[in-house]
PDB file of N, CA and C in Angstrom:
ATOM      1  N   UNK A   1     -44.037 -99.494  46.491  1.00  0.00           N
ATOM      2  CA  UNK A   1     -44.468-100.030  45.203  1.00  0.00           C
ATOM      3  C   UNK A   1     -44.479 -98.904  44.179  1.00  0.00           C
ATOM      4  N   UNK A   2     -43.920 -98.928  42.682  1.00  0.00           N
ATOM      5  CA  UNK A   2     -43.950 -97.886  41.658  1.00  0.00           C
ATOM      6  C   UNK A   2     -45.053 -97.957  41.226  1.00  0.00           C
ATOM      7  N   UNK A   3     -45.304 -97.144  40.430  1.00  0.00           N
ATOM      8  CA  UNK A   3     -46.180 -96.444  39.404  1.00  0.00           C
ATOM      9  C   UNK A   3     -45.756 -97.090  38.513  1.00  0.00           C
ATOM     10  N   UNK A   4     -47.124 -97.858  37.270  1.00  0.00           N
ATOM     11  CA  UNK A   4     -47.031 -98.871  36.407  1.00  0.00           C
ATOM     12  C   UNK A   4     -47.395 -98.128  34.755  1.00  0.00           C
ATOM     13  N   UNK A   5     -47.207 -98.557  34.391  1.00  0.00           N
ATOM     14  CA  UNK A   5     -47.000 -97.695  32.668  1.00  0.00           C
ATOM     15  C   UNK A   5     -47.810 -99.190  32.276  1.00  0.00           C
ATOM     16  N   UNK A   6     -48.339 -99.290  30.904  1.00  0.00           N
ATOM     17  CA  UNK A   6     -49.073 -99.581  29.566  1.00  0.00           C
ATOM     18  C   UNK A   6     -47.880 -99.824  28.955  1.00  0.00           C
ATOM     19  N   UNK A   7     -47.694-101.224  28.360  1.00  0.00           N
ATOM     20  CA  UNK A   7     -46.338-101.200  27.542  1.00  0.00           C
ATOM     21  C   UNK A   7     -47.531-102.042  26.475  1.00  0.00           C
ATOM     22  N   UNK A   8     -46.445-101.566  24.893  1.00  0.00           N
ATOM     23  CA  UNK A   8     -47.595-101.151  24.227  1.00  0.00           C
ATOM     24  C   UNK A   8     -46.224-102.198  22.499  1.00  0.00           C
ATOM     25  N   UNK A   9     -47.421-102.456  21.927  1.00  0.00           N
ATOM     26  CA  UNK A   9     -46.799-103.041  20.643  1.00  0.00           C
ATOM     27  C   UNK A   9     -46.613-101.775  19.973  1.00  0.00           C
ATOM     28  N   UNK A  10     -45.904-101.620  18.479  1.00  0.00           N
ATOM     29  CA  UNK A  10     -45.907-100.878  17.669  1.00  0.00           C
ATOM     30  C   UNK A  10     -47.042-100.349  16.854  1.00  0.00           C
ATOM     31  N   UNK A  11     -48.198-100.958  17.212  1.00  0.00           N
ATOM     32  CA  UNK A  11     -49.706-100.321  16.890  1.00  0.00           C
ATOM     33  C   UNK A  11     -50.772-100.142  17.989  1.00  0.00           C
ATOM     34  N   UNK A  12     -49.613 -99.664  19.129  1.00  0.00           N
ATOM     35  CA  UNK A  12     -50.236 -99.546  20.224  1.00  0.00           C
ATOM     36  C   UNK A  12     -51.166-100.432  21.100  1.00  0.00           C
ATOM     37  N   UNK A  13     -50.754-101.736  21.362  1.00  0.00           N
ATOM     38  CA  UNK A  13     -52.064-102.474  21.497  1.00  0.00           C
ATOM     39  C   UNK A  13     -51.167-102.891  22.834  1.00  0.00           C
ATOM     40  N   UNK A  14     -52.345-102.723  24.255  1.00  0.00           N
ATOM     41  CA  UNK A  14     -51.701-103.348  25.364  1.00  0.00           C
ATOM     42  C   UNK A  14     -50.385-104.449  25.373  1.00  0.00           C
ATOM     43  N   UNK A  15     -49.448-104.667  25.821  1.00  0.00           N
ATOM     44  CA  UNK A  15     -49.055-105.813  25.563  1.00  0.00           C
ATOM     45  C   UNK A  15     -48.554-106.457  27.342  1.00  0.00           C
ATOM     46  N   UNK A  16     -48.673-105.555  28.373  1.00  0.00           N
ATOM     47  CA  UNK A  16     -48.767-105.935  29.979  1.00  0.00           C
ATOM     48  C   UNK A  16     -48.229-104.325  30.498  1.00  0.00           C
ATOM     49  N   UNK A  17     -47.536-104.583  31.429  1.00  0.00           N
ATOM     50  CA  UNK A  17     -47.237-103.569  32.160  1.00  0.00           C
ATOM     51  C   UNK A  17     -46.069-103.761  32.820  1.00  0.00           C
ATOM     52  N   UNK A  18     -45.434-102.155  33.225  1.00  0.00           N
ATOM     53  CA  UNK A  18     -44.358-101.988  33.943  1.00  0.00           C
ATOM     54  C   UNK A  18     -44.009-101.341  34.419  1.00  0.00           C
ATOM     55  N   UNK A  19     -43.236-100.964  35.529  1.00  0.00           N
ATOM     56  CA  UNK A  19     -42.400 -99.792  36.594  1.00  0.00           C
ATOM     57  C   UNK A  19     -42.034 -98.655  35.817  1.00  0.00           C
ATOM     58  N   UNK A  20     -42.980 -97.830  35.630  1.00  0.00           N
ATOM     59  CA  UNK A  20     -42.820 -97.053  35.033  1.00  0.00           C
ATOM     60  C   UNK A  20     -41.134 -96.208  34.779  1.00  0.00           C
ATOM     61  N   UNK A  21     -40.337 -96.391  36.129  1.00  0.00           N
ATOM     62  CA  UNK A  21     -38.833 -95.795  36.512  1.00  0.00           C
ATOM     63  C   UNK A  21     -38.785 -96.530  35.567  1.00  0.00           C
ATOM     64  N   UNK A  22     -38.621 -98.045  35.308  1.00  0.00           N
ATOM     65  CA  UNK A  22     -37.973 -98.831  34.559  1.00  0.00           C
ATOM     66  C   UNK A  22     -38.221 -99.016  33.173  1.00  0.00           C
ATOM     67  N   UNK A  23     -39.015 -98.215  32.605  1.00  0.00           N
ATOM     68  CA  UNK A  23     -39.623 -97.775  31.045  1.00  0.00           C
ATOM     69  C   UNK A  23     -38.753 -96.695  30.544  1.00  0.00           C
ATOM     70  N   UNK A  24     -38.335 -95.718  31.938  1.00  0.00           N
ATOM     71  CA  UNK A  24     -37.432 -94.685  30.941  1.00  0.00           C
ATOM     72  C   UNK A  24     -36.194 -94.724  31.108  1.00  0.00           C
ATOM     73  N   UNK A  25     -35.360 -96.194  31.929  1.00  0.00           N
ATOM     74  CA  UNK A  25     -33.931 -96.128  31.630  1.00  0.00           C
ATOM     75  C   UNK A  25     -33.291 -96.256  30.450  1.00  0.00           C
ATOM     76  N   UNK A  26     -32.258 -96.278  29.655  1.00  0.00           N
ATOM     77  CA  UNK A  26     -31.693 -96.791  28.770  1.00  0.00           C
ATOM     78  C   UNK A  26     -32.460 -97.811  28.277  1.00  0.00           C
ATOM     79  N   UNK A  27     -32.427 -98.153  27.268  1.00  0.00           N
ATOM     80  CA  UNK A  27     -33.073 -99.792  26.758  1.00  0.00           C
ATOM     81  C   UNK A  27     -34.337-100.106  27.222  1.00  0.00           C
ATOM     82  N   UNK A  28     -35.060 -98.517  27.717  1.00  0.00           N
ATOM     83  CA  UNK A  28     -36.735 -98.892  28.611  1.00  0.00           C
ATOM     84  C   UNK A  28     -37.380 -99.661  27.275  1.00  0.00           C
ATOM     85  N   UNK A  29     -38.566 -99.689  27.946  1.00  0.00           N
ATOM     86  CA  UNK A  29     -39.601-100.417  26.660  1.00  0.00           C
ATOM     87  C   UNK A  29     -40.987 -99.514  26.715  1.00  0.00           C
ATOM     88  N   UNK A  30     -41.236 -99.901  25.517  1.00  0.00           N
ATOM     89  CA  UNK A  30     -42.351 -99.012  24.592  1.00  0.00           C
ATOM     90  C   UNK A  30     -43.711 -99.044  25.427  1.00  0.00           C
ATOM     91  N   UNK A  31     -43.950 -97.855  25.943  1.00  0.00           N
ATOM     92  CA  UNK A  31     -45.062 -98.015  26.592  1.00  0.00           C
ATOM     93  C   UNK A  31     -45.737 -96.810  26.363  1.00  0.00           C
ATOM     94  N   UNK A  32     -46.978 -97.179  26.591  1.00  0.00           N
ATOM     95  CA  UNK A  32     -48.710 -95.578  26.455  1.00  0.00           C
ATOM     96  C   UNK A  32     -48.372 -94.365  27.101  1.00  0.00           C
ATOM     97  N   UNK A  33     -48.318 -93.167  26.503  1.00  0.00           N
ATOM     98  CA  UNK A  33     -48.294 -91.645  27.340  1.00  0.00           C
ATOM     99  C   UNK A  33     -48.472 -91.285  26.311  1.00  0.00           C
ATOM    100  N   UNK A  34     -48.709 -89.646  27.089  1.00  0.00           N
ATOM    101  CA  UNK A  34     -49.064 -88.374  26.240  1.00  0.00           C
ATOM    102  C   UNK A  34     -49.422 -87.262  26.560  1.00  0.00           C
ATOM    103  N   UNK A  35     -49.266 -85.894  25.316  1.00  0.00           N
ATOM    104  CA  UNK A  35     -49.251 -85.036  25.841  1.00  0.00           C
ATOM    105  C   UNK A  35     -50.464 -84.342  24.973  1.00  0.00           C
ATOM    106  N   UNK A  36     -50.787 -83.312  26.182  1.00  0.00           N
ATOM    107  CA  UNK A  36     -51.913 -82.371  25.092  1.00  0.00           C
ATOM    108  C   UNK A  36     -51.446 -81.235  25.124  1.00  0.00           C
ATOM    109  N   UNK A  37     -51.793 -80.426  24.499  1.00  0.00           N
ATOM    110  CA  UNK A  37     -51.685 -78.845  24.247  1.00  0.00           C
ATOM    111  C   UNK A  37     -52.832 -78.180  24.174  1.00  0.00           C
ATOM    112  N   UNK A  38     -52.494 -77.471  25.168  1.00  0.00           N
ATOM    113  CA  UNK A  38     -53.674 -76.544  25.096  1.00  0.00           C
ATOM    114  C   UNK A  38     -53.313 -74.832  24.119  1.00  0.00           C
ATOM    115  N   UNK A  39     -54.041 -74.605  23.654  1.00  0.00           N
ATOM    116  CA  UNK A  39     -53.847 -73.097  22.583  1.00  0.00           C
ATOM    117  C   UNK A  39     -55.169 -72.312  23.078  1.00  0.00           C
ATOM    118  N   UNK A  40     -55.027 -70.844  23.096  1.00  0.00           N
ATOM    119  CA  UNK A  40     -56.164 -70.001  23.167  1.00  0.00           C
ATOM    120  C   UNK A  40     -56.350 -69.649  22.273  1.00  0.00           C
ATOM    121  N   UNK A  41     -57.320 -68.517  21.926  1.00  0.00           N
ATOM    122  CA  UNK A  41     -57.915 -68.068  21.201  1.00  0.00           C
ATOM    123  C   UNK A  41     -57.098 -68.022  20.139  1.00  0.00           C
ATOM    124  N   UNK A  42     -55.790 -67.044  20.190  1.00  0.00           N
ATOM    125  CA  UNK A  42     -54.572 -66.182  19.206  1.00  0.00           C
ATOM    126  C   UNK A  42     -54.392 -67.722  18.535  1.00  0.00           C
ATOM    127  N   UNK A  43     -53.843 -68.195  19.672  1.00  0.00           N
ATOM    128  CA  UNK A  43     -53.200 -69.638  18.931  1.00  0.00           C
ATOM    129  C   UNK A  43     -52.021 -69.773  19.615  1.00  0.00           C
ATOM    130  N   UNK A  44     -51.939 -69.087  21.268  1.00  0.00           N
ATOM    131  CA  UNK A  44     -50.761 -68.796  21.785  1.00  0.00           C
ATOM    132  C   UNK A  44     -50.871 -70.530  22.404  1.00  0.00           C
ATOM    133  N   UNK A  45     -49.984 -71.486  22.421  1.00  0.00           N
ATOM    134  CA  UNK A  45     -49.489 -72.307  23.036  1.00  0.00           C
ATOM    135  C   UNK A  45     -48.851 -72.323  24.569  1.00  0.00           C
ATOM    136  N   UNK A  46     -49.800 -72.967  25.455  1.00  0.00           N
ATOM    137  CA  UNK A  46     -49.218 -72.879  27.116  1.00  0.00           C
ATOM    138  C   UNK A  46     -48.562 -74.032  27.406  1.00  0.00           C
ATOM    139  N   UNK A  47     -47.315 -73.902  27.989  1.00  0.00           N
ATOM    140  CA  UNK A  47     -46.177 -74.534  28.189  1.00  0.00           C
ATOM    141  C   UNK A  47     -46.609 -74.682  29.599  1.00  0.00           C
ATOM    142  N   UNK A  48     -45.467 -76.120  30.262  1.00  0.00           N
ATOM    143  CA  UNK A  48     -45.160 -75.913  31.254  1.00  0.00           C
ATOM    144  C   UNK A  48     -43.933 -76.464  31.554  1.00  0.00           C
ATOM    145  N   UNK A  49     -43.056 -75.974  32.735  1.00  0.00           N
ATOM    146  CA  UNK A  49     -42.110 -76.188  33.171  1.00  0.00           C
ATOM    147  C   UNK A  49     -41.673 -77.701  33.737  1.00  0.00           C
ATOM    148  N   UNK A  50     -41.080 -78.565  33.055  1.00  0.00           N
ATOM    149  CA  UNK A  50     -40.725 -79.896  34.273  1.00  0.00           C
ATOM    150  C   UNK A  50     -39.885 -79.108  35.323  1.00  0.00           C
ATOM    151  N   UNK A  51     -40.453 -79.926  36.304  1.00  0.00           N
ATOM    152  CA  UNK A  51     -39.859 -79.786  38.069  1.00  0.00           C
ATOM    153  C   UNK A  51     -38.509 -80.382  37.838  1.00  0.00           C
ATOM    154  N   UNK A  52     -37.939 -79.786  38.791  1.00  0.00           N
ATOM    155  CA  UNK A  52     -36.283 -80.087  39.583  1.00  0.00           C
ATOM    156  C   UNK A  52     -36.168 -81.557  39.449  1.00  0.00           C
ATOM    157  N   UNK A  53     -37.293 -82.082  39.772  1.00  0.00           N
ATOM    158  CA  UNK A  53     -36.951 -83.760  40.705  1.00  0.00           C
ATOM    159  C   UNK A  53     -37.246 -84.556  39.457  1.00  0.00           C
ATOM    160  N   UNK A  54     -37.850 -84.280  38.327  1.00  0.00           N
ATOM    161  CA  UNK A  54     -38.094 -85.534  36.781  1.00  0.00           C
ATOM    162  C   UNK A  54     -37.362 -85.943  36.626  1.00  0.00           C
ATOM    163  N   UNK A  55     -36.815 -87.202  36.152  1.00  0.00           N
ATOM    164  CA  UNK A  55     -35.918 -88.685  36.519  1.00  0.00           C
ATOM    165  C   UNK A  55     -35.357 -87.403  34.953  1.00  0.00           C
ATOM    166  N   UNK A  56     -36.609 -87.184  33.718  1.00  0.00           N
ATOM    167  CA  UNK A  56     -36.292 -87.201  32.478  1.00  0.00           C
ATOM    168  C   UNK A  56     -36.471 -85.564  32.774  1.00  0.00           C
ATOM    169  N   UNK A  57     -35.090 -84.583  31.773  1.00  0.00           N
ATOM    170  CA  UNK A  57     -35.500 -83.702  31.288  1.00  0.00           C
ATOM    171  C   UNK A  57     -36.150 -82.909  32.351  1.00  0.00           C
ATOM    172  N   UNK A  58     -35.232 -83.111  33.697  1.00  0.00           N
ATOM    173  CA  UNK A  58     -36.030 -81.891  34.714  1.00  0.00           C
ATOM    174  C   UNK A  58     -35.473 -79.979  34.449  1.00  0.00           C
ATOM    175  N   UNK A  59     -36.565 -79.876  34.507  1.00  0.00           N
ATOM    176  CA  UNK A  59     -36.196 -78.109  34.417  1.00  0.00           C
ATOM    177  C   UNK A  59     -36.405 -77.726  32.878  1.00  0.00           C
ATOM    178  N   UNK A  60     -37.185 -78.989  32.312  1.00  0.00           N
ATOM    179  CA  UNK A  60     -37.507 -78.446  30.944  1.00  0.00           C
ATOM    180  C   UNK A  60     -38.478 -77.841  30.301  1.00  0.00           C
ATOM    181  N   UNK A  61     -38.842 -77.387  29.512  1.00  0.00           N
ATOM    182  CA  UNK A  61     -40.221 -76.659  28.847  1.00  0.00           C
ATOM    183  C   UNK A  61     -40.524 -77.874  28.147  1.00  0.00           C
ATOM    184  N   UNK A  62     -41.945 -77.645  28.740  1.00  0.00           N
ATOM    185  CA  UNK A  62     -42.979 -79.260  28.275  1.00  0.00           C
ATOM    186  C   UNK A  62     -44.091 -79.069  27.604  1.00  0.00           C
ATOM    187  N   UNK A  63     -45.243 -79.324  27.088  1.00  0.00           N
ATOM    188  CA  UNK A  63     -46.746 -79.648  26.343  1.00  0.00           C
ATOM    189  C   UNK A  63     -47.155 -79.151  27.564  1.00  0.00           C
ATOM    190  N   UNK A  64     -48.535 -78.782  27.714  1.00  0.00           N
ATOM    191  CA  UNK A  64     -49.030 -78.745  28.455  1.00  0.00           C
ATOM    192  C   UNK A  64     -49.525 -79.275  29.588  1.00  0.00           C
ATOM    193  N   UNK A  65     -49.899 -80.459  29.342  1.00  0.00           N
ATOM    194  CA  UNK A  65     -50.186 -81.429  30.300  1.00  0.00           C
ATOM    195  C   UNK A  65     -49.372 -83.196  29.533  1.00  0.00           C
ATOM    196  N   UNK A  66     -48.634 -83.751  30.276  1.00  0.00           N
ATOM    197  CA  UNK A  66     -47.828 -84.825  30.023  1.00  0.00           C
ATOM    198  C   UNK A  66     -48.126 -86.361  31.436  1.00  0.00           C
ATOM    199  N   UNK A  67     -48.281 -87.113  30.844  1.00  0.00           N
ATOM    200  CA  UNK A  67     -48.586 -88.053  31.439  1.00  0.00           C
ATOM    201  C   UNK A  67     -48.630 -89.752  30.992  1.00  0.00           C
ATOM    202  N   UNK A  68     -49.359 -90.581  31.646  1.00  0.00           N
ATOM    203  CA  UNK A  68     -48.918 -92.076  31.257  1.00  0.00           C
ATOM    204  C   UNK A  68     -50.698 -92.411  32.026  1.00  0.00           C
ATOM    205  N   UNK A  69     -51.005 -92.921  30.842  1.00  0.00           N
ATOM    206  CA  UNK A  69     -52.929 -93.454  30.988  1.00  0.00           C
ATOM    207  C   UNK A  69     -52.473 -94.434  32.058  1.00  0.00           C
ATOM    208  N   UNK A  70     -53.728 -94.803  32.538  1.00  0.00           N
ATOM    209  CA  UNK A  70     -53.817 -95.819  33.630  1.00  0.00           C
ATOM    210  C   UNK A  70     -54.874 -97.140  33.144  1.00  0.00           C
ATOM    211  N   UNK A  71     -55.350 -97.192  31.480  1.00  0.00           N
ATOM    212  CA  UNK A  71     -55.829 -98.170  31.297  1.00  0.00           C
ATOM    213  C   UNK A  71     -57.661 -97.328  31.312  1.00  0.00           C
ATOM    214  N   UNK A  72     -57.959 -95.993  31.440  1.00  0.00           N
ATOM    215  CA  UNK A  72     -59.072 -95.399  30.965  1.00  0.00           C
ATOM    216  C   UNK A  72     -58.829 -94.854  29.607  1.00  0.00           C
ATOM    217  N   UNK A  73     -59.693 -94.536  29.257  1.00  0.00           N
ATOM    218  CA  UNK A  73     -59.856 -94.165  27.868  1.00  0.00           C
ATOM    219  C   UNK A  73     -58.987 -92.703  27.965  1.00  0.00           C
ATOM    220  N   UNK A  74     -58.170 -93.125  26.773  1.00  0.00           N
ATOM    221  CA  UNK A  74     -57.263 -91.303  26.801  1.00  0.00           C
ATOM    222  C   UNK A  74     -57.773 -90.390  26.728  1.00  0.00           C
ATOM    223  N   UNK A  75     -58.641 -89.611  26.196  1.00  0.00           N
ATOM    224  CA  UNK A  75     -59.396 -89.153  26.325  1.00  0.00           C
ATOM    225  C   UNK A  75     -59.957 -87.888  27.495  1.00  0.00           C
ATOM    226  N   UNK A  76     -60.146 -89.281  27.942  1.00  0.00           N
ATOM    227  CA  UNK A  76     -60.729 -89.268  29.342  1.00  0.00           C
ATOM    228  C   UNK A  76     -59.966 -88.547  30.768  1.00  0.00           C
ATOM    229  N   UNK A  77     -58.845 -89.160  30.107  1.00  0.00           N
ATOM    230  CA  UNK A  77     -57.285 -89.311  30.929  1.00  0.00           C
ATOM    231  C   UNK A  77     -56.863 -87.700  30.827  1.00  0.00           C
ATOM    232  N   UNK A  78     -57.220 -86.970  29.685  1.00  0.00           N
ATOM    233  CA  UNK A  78     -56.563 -85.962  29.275  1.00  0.00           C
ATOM    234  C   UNK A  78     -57.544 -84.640  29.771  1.00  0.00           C
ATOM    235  N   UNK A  79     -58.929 -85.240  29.245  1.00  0.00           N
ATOM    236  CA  UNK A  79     -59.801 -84.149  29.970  1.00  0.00           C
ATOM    237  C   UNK A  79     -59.537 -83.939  31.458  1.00  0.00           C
ATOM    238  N   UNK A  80     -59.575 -85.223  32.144  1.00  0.00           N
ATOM    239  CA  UNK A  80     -59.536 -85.005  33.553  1.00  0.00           C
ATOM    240  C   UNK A  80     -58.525 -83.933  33.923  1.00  0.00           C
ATOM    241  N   UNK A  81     -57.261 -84.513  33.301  1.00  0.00           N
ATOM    242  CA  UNK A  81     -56.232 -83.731  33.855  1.00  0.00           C
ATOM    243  C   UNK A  81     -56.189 -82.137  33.802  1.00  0.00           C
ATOM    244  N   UNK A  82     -56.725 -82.180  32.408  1.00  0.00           N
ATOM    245  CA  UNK A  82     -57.217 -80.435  31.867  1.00  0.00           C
ATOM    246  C   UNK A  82     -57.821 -79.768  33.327  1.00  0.00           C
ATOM    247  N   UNK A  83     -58.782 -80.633  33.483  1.00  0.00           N
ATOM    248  CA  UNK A  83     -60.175 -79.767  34.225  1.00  0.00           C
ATOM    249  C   UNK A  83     -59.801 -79.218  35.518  1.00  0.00           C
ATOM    250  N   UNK A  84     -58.986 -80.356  36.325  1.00  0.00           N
ATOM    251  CA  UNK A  84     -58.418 -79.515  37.956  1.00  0.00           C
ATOM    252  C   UNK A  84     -56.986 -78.632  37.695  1.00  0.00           C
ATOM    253  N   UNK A  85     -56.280 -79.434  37.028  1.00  0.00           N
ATOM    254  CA  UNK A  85     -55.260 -78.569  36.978  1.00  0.00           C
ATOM    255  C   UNK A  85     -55.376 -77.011  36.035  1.00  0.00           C
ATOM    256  N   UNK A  86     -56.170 -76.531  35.119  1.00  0.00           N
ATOM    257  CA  UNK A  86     -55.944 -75.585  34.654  1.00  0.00           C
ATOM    258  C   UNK A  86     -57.369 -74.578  34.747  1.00  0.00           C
ATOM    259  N   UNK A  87     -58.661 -75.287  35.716  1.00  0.00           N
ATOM    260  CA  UNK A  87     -59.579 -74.922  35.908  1.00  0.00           C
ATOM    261  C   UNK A  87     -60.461 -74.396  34.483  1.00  0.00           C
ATOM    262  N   UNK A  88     -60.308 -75.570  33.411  1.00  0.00           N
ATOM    263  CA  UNK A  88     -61.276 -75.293  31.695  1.00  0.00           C
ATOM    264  C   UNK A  88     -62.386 -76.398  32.035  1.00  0.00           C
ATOM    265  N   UNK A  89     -63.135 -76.310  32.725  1.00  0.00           N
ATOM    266  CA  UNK A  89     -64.443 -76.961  32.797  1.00  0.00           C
ATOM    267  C   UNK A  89     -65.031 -77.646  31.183  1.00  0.00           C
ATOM    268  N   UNK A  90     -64.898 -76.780  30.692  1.00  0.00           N
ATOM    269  CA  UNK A  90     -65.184 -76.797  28.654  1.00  0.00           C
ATOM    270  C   UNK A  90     -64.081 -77.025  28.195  1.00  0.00           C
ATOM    271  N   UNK A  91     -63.128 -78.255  29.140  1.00  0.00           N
ATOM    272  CA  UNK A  91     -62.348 -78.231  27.767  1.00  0.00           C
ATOM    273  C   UNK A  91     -62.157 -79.726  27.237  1.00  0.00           C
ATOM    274  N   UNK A  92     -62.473 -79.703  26.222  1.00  0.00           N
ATOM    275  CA  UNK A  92     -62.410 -80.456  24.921  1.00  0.00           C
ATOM    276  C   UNK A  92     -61.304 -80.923  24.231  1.00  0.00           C
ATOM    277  N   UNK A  93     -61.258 -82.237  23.865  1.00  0.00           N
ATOM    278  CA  UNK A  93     -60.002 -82.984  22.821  1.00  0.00           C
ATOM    279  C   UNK A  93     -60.575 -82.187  21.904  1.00  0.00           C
ATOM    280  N   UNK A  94     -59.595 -81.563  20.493  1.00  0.00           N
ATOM    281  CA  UNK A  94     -60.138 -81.420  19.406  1.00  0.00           C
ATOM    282  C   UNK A  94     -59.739 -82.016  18.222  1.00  0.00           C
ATOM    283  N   UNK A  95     -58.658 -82.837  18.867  1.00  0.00           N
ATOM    284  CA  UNK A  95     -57.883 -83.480  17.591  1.00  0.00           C
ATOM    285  C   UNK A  95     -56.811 -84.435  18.239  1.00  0.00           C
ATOM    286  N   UNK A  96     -56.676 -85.540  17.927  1.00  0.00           N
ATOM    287  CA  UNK A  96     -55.619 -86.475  18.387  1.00  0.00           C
ATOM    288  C   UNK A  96     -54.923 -87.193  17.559  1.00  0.00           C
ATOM    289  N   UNK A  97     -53.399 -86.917  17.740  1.00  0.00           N
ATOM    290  CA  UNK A  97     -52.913 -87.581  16.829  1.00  0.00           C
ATOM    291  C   UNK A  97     -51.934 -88.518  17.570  1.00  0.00           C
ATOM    292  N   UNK A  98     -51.166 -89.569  16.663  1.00  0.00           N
ATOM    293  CA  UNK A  98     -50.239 -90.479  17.286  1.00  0.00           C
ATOM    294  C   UNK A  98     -48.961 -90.028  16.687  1.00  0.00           C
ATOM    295  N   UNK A  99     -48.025 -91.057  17.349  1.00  0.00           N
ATOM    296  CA  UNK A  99     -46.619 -90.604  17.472  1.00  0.00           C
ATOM    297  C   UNK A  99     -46.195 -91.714  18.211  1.00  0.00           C
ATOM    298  N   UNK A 100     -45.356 -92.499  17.307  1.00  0.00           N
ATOM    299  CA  UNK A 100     -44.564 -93.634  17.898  1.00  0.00           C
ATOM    300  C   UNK A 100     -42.921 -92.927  18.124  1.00  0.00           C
ATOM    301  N   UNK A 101     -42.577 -92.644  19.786  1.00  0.00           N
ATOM    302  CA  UNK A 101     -41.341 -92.400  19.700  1.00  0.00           C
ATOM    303  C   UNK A 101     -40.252 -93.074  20.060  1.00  0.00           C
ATOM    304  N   UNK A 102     -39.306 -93.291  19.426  1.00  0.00           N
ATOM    305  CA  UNK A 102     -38.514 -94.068  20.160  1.00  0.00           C
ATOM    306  C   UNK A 102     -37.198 -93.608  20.455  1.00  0.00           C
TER     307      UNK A 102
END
Protein backbone atom coordinates (compact mmCIF):
# COMPACT_ATOMS: atom_id res chain seq x y z
CA UNK A 1 0.00 0.00 0.00
CA UNK A 2 1.53 3.78 -0.88
CA UNK A 3 1.95 6.68 1.00
CA UNK A 4 -1.11 9.15 0.62
CA UNK A 5 -0.66 12.98 -0.04
CA UNK A 6 -3.52 15.90 0.82
CA UNK A 7 -4.75 16.96 -2.58
CA UNK A 8 -5.62 20.37 -2.15
CA UNK A 9 -7.86 23.21 -4.12
CA UNK A 10 -6.12 26.38 -5.23
CA UNK A 11 -6.67 27.96 -1.68
CA UNK A 12 -5.46 25.05 -0.25
CA UNK A 13 -8.47 23.50 1.20
CA UNK A 14 -8.52 19.54 1.58
CA UNK A 15 -10.17 18.30 -1.39
CA UNK A 16 -9.42 14.00 -0.66
CA UNK A 17 -6.40 12.17 -1.13
CA UNK A 18 -3.86 10.29 -3.13
CA UNK A 19 -0.81 7.90 -3.93
CA UNK A 20 1.41 10.09 -3.34
CA UNK A 21 3.86 8.23 -6.53
CA UNK A 22 0.83 9.24 -8.42
CA UNK A 23 0.80 13.15 -7.45
CA UNK A 24 4.26 13.55 -8.93
CA UNK A 25 3.88 11.91 -12.40
CA UNK A 26 3.28 14.07 -15.33
CA UNK A 27 -0.28 15.56 -15.09
CA UNK A 28 0.01 14.68 -11.00
CA UNK A 29 -2.50 16.73 -9.03
CA UNK A 30 -2.22 19.54 -6.62
CA UNK A 31 -1.58 18.36 -3.37
CA UNK A 32 -0.18 19.72 0.56
CA UNK A 33 3.82 19.70 1.17
CA UNK A 34 6.55 21.64 2.31
CA UNK A 35 9.61 22.82 3.07
CA UNK A 36 11.35 24.64 5.97
CA UNK A 37 14.61 26.21 6.27
CA UNK A 38 16.47 26.30 8.83
CA UNK A 39 19.25 29.52 9.10
CA UNK A 40 21.73 30.10 12.07
CA UNK A 41 22.79 32.75 13.67
CA UNK A 42 25.05 34.46 10.41
CA UNK A 43 22.05 33.68 8.34
CA UNK A 44 23.97 30.69 6.85
CA UNK A 45 21.17 28.46 5.22
CA UNK A 46 21.42 24.38 5.80
CA UNK A 47 20.79 22.41 2.83
CA UNK A 48 20.28 18.98 2.29
CA UNK A 49 21.12 16.52 -0.22
CA UNK A 50 18.13 14.36 -2.03
CA UNK A 51 19.13 10.59 -1.94
CA UNK A 52 20.00 8.41 -5.05
CA UNK A 53 16.54 6.63 -4.90
CA UNK A 54 13.86 10.18 -5.09
CA UNK A 55 11.35 9.31 -7.86
CA UNK A 56 11.95 13.58 -8.14
CA UNK A 57 15.26 15.37 -8.46
CA UNK A 58 17.47 12.61 -6.79
CA UNK A 59 20.98 13.79 -5.94
CA UNK A 60 19.70 17.27 -5.57
CA UNK A 61 20.36 20.19 -3.12
CA UNK A 62 17.10 20.65 -1.15
CA UNK A 63 15.45 23.11 1.90
CA UNK A 64 16.12 21.72 4.75
CA UNK A 65 13.61 19.56 5.73
CA UNK A 66 10.91 18.61 2.74
CA UNK A 67 7.91 16.66 3.13
CA UNK A 68 3.96 15.97 2.59
CA UNK A 69 1.61 16.66 6.06
CA UNK A 70 -0.38 13.76 7.04
CA UNK A 71 -3.54 15.82 7.94
CA UNK A 72 -1.76 17.38 11.51
CA UNK A 73 -1.34 20.76 11.78
CA UNK A 74 1.83 21.96 9.64
CA UNK A 75 3.27 23.30 12.00
CA UNK A 76 3.37 20.64 13.95
CA UNK A 77 4.47 18.47 11.03
CA UNK A 78 7.54 20.69 10.64
CA UNK A 79 8.59 21.04 14.25
CA UNK A 80 8.48 17.37 14.66
CA UNK A 81 10.57 16.76 11.85
CA UNK A 82 13.11 19.60 12.99
CA UNK A 83 13.43 18.04 16.49
CA UNK A 84 14.78 14.21 15.74
CA UNK A 85 16.29 14.77 12.70
CA UNK A 86 18.54 17.81 13.41
CA UNK A 87 18.50 17.43 17.29
CA UNK A 88 16.97 21.69 17.85
CA UNK A 89 14.79 20.84 20.78
CA UNK A 90 14.02 24.98 20.55
CA UNK A 91 13.20 24.97 17.36
CA UNK A 92 10.55 27.19 16.30
CA UNK A 93 8.36 28.17 13.01
CA UNK A 94 9.20 31.82 12.66
CA UNK A 95 7.47 32.66 9.67
CA UNK A 96 5.32 30.80 7.10
CA UNK A 97 4.66 31.53 3.94
CA UNK A 98 2.64 29.93 0.91
CA UNK A 99 3.45 29.06 -2.51
CA UNK A 100 1.15 27.57 -4.98
CA UNK A 101 3.45 25.54 -7.38
CA UNK A 102 2.64 24.19 -10.30
Amino acid sequence: MGEYVILVDQNDNPIGKEDKVKCHLPNGKLHRAFTALIFNGDGKLLLTKRGDGKMLWPNDWDGTVASHPSGMELLQVIQGSLKPMYHLPNAECLKRSELLVR
